[in-house]
Protein backbone atom coordinates (compact mmCIF):
# COMPACT_ATOMS: atom_id res chain seq x y z
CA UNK A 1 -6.20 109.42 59.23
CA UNK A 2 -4.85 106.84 57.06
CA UNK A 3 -3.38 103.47 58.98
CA UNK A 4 0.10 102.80 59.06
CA UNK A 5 1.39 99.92 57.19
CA UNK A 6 1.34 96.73 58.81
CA UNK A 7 4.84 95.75 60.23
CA UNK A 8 6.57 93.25 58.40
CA UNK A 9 6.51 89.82 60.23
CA UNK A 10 8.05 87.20 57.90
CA UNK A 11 10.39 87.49 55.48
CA UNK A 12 8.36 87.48 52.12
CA UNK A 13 6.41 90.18 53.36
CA UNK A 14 9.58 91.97 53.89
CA UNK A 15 11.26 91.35 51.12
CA UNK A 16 8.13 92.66 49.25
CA UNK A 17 8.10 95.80 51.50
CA UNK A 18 12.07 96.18 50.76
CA UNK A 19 11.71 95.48 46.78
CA UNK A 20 8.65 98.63 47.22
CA UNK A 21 10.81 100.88 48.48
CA UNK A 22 13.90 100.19 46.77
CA UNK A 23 13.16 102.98 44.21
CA UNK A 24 13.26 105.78 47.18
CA UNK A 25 16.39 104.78 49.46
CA UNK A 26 19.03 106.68 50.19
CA UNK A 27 21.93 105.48 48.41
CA UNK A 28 23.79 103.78 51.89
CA UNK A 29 20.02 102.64 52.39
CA UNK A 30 19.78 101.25 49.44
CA UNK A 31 23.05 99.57 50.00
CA UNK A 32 22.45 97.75 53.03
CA UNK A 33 18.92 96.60 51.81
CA UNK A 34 20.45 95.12 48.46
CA UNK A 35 23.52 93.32 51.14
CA UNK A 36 20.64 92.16 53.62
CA UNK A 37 18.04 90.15 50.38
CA UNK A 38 21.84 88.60 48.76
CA UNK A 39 22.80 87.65 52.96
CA UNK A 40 20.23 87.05 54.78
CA UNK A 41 21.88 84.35 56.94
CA UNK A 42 24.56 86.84 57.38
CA UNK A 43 22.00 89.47 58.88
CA UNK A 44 20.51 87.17 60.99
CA UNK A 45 23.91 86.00 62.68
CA UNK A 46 26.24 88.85 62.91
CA UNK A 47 26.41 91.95 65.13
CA UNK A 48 25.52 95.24 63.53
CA UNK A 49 29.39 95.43 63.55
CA UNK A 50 30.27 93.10 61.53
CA UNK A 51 27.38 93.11 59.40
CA UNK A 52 28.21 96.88 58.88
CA UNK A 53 31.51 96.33 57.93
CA UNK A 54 30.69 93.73 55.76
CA UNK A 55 28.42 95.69 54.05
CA UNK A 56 30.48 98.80 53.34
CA UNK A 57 28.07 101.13 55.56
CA UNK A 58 28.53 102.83 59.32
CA UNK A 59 26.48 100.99 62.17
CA UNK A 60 24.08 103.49 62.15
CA UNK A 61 22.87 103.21 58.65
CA UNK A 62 21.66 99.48 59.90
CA UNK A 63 18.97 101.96 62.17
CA UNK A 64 17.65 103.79 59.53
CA UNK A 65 17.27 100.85 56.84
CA UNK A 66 15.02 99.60 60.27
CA UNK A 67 13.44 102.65 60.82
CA UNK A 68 12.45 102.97 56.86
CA UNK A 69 10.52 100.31 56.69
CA UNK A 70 8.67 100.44 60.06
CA UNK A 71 10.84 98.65 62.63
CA UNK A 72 12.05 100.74 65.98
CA UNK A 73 15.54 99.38 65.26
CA UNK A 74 17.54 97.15 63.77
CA UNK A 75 17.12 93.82 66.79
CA UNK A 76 13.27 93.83 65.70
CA UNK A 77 14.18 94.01 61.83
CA UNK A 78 16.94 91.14 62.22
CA UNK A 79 14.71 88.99 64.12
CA UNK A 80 12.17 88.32 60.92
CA UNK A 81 15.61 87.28 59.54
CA UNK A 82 16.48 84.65 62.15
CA UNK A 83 12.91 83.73 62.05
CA UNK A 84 13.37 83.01 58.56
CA UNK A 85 16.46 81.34 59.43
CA UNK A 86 14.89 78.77 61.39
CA UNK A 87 12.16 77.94 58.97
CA UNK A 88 14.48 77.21 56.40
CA UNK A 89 16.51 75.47 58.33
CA UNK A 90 13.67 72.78 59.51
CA UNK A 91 14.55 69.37 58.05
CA UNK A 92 12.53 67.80 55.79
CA UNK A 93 11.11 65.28 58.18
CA UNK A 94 10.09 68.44 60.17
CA UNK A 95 8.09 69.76 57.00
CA UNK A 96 6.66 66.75 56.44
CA UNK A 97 5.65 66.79 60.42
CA UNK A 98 4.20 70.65 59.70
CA UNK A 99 2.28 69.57 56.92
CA UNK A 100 0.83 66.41 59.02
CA UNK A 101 -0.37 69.22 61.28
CA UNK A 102 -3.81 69.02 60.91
CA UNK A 103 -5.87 65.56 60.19
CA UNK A 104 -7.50 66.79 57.10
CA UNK A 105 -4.20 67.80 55.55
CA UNK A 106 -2.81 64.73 54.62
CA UNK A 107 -6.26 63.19 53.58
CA UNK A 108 -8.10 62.78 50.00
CA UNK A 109 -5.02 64.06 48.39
CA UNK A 110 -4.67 67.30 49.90
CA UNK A 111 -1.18 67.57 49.16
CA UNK A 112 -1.62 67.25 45.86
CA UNK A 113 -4.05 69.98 45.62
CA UNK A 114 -1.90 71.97 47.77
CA UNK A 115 0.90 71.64 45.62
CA UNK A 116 -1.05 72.08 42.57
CA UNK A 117 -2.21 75.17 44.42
CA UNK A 118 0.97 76.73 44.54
CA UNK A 119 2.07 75.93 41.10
CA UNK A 120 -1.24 77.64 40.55
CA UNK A 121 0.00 80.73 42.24
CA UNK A 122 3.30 80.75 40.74
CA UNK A 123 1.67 80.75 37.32
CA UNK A 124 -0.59 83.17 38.23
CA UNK A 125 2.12 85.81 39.49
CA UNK A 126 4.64 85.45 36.50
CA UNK A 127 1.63 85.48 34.08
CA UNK A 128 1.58 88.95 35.29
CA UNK A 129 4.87 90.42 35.92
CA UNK A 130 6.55 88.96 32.97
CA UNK A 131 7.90 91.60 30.61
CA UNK A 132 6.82 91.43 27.47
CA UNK A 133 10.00 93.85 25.76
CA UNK A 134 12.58 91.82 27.66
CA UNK A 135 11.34 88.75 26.93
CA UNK A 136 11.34 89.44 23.27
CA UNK A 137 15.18 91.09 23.82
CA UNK A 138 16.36 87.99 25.76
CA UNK A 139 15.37 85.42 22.80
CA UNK A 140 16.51 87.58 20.04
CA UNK A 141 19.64 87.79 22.22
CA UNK A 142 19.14 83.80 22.56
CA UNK A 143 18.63 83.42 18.81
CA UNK A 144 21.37 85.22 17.62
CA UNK A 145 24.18 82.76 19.96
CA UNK A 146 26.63 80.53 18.38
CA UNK A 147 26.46 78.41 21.99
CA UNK A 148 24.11 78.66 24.56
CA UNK A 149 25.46 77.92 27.87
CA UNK A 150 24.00 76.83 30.71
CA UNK A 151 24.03 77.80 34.13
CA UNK A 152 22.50 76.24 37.13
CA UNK A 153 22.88 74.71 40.32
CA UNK A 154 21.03 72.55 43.67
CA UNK A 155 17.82 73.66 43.68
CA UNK A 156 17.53 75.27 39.60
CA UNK A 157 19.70 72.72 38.49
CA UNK A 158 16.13 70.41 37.04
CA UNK A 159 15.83 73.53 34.77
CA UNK A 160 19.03 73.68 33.35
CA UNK A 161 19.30 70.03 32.13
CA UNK A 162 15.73 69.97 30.63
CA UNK A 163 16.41 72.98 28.96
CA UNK A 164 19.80 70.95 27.96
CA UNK A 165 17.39 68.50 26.30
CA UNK A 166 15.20 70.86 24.44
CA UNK A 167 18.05 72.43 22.96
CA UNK A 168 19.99 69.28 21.64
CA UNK A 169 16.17 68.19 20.43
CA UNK A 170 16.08 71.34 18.67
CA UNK A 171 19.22 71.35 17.40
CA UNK A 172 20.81 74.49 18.87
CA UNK A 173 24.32 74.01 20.09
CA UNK A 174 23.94 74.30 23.91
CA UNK A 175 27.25 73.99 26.88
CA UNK A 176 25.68 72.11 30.08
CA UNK A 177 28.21 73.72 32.64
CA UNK A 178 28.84 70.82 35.06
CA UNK A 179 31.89 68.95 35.45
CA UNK A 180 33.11 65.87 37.83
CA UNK A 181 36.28 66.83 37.24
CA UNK A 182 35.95 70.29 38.19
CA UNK A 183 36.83 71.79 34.85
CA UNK A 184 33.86 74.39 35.19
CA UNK A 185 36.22 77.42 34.91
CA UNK A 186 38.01 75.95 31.71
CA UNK A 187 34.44 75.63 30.16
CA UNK A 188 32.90 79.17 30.34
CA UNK A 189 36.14 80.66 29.42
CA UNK A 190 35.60 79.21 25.69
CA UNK A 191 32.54 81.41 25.72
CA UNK A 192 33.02 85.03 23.69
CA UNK A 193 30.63 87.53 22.80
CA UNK A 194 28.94 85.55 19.91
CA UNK A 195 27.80 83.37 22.64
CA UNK A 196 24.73 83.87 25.40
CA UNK A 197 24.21 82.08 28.50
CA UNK A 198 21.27 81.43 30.48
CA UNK A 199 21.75 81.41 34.58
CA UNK A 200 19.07 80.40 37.18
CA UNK A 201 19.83 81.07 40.65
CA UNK A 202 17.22 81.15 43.70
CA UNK A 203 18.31 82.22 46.96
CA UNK A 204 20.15 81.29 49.11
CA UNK A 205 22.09 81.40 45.31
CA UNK A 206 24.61 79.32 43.86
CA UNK A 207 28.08 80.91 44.74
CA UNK A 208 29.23 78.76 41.84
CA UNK A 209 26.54 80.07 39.29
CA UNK A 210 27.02 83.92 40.56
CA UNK A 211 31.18 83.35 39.99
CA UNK A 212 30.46 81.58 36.59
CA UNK A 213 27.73 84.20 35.28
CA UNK A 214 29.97 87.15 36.87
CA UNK A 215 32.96 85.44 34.79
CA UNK A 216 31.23 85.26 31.73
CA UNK A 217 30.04 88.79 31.38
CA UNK A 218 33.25 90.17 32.03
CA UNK A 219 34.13 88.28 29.31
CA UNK A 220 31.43 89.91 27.03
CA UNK A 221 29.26 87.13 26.98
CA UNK A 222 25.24 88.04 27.33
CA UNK A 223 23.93 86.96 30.26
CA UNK A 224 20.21 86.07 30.83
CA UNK A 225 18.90 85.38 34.42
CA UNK A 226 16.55 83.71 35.92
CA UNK A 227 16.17 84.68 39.73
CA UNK A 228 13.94 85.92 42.03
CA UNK A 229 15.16 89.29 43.87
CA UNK A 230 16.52 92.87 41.68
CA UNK A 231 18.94 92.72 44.45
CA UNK A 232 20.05 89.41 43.40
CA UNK A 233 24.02 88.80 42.48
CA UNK A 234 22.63 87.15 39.51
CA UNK A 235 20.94 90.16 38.31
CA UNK A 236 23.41 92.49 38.74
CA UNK A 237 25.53 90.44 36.08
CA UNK A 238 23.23 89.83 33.56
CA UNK A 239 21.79 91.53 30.39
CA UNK A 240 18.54 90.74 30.66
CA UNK A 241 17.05 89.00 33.57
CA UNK A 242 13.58 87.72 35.26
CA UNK A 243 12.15 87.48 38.36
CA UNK A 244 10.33 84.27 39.75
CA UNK A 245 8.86 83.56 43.12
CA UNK A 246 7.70 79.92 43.46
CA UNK A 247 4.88 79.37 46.09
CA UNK A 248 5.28 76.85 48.32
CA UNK A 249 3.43 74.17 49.70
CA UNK A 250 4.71 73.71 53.36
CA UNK A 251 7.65 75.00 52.95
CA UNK A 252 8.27 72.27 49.77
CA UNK A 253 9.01 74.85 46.36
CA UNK A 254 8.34 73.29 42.54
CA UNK A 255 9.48 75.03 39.64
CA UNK A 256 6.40 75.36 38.03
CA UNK A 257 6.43 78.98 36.35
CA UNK A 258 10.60 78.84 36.08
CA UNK A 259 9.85 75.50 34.07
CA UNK A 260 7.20 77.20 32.06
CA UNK A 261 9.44 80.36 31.40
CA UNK A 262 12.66 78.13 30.52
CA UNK A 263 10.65 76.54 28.18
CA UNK A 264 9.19 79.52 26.74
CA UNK A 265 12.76 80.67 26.15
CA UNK A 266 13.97 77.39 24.59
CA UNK A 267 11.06 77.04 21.96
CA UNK A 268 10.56 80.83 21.50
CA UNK A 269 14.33 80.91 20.89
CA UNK A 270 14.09 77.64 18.28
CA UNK A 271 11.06 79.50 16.81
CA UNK A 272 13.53 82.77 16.00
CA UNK A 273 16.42 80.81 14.50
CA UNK A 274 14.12 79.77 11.88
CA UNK A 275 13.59 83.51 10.46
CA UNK A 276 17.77 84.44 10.87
C-alpha cells in the first residue's frame, strides 16, 4: 500500500502542497485556497465565520479545503498558519538570537556561508522553473514600451531602484513610482497602453503595489510581475508574470535570484531595443 502524504507542518510545505493541488479543486476550493496564500494573517486570526464571509464561501467549504489536503479540519490547518504567524512575527533581535543558537553557527563565518547558501538555493530553483516562452514575451513586451514603470515596495523595493539605474544607464525611459508627496496615483495614470510596467511584490504584498499594478492594467497598460505565489494579487493583474521563492537564512531573505531575474529583464530588454 502506498503511504499517505506527510501532513503539512509549516507553511512552505503547505503552500507547496496547496500550489500542487491547485489544478484539481473544486471551484469554492479553489477559492478559499487562493483567499488563504493572499491572507494568511487573516486565516490565522479570524473565526471560520468571518474568514468565510470574507472569502465569499459557506463555513463548511473551510472543512473540505482542510480535509483536501490532509488535515481532520480546519483548527489543525489554521494552526500551521498561526505558527507561521509567530515566526514572522519574531523581531530581528530574536533571529539574530535563533541563529546564535548553536556555538558553531556564528563561528568561521558561518553566516556568510549560510547566506551564500541560500542565495545558492534561490538560484538553483529559478534556474529551473523559469519559463523560457514568457520570458522571451515579457522583454519583447518590455522592448516595445515608450516608459517603463516601476513598481515596488518594503521588502522588493532594492530591486526596483537598481533596475531604475540600469535603465537610465541604458538609456530607456523608465517612471520610478515613489513619491514624498504622495502623488503615486497622479503618476501611473500618465501610463497608456504604449507603456509596460514591471511590479515586484512578495508576501505579505504591497497593498500599494497590488492597487497601483491593478490600476494600471485597467488602464491597458502591460503588466509584468515579479512574485512568488499563482495565487498572488499581483499575478492576477499582470500579463506576464514570475514566480520567485528566496531561501532564507534564519529567517533573514536576500534577493538573490529576483536581482538576477530583474537584471536579466533590464539588459535582455536593452539588448531587444537595439534590433526594433
Amino acid at each position: 500500500m502506498n503511504a499517505e502524504p506527510q501532513l503539512p507542518r509549516d507553511f512552505e510545505t503547505l503552500r507547496a502542497r496547496i500550489l500542487e493541488k491547485r489544478e484539481e479543486l473544486p471551484k469554492r476550493i479553489a477559492q478559499i485556497a487562493a483567499f488563504s496564500l493572499d491572507n494568511p494573517d487573516e486565516i490565522a486570526f479570524g473565526t471560520a465565520a468571518s474568514i468565510a464571509a470574507s472569502a465569499g464561501v459557506q463555513p463548511s467549504t473551510l472543512i473540505r479545503f482542510a480535509q483536501h489536503l490532509g488535515f481532520d479540519g480546519f483548527t489543525s490547518l489554521q494552526a500551521v498558519f498561526r505558527e507561521r504567524l509567530r515566526e514572522r512575527n519574531s523581531s530581528y533581535e530574536e533571529r539574530l538570537k535563533a541563529l546564535r543558537g548553536g556555538a558553531e553557527q556564528t563561528k568561521g563565518g558561518a553566516i556568510l556561508r549560510g547566506f551564500i547558501d541560500a542565495a545558492s538555493r534561490s538560484l538553483e530553483t529559478i534556474s529551473r522553473s523559469l519559463d523560457d516562452d514568457s520570458f522571451e514575451r515579457a522583454v519583447a513586451r518590455l522592448a516595445r514600451a515608450e516608459t517603463v514603470y516601476l513598481l515596488a515596495r518594503r521588502r522588493a523595493y532594492p530591486i526596483a531602484s537598481y533596475m531604475a539605474y540600469a535603465l537610465g544607464k541604458l538609456k530607456i525611459p523608465y517612471q520610478l513610482v515613489e513619491s514624498a508627496s504622495g502623488l503615486e496615483p497622479e503618476m501611473v495614470s500618465f501610463a497608456t497602453p504604449r507603456d509596460a510596467v514591471i511590479a515586484v511584490s512578495f508576501s505579505p504584498y504591497a497593498a500599494a503595489t497590488i492597487d497601483n499594478a491593478r490600476q494600471l492594467s485597467e488602464q491597458g497598460v502591460p503588466v509584468i510581475a515579479i512574485t512568488d505565489s499563482s495565487f498572488s494579487p499581483l499575478a492576477q493583474a499582470a500579463t506576464e508574470w514570475f514566480e520567485v521563492a528566496e531561501a532564507d537564512c534564519a529567517g533573514f531573505r536576500s534577493l538573490s535570484a529576483t536581482m538576477a531575474l530583474a537584471m536579466a529583464l533590464t539588459v535582455a530588454v536593452a539588448e531587444r531595443r537595439q534590433e526594433i
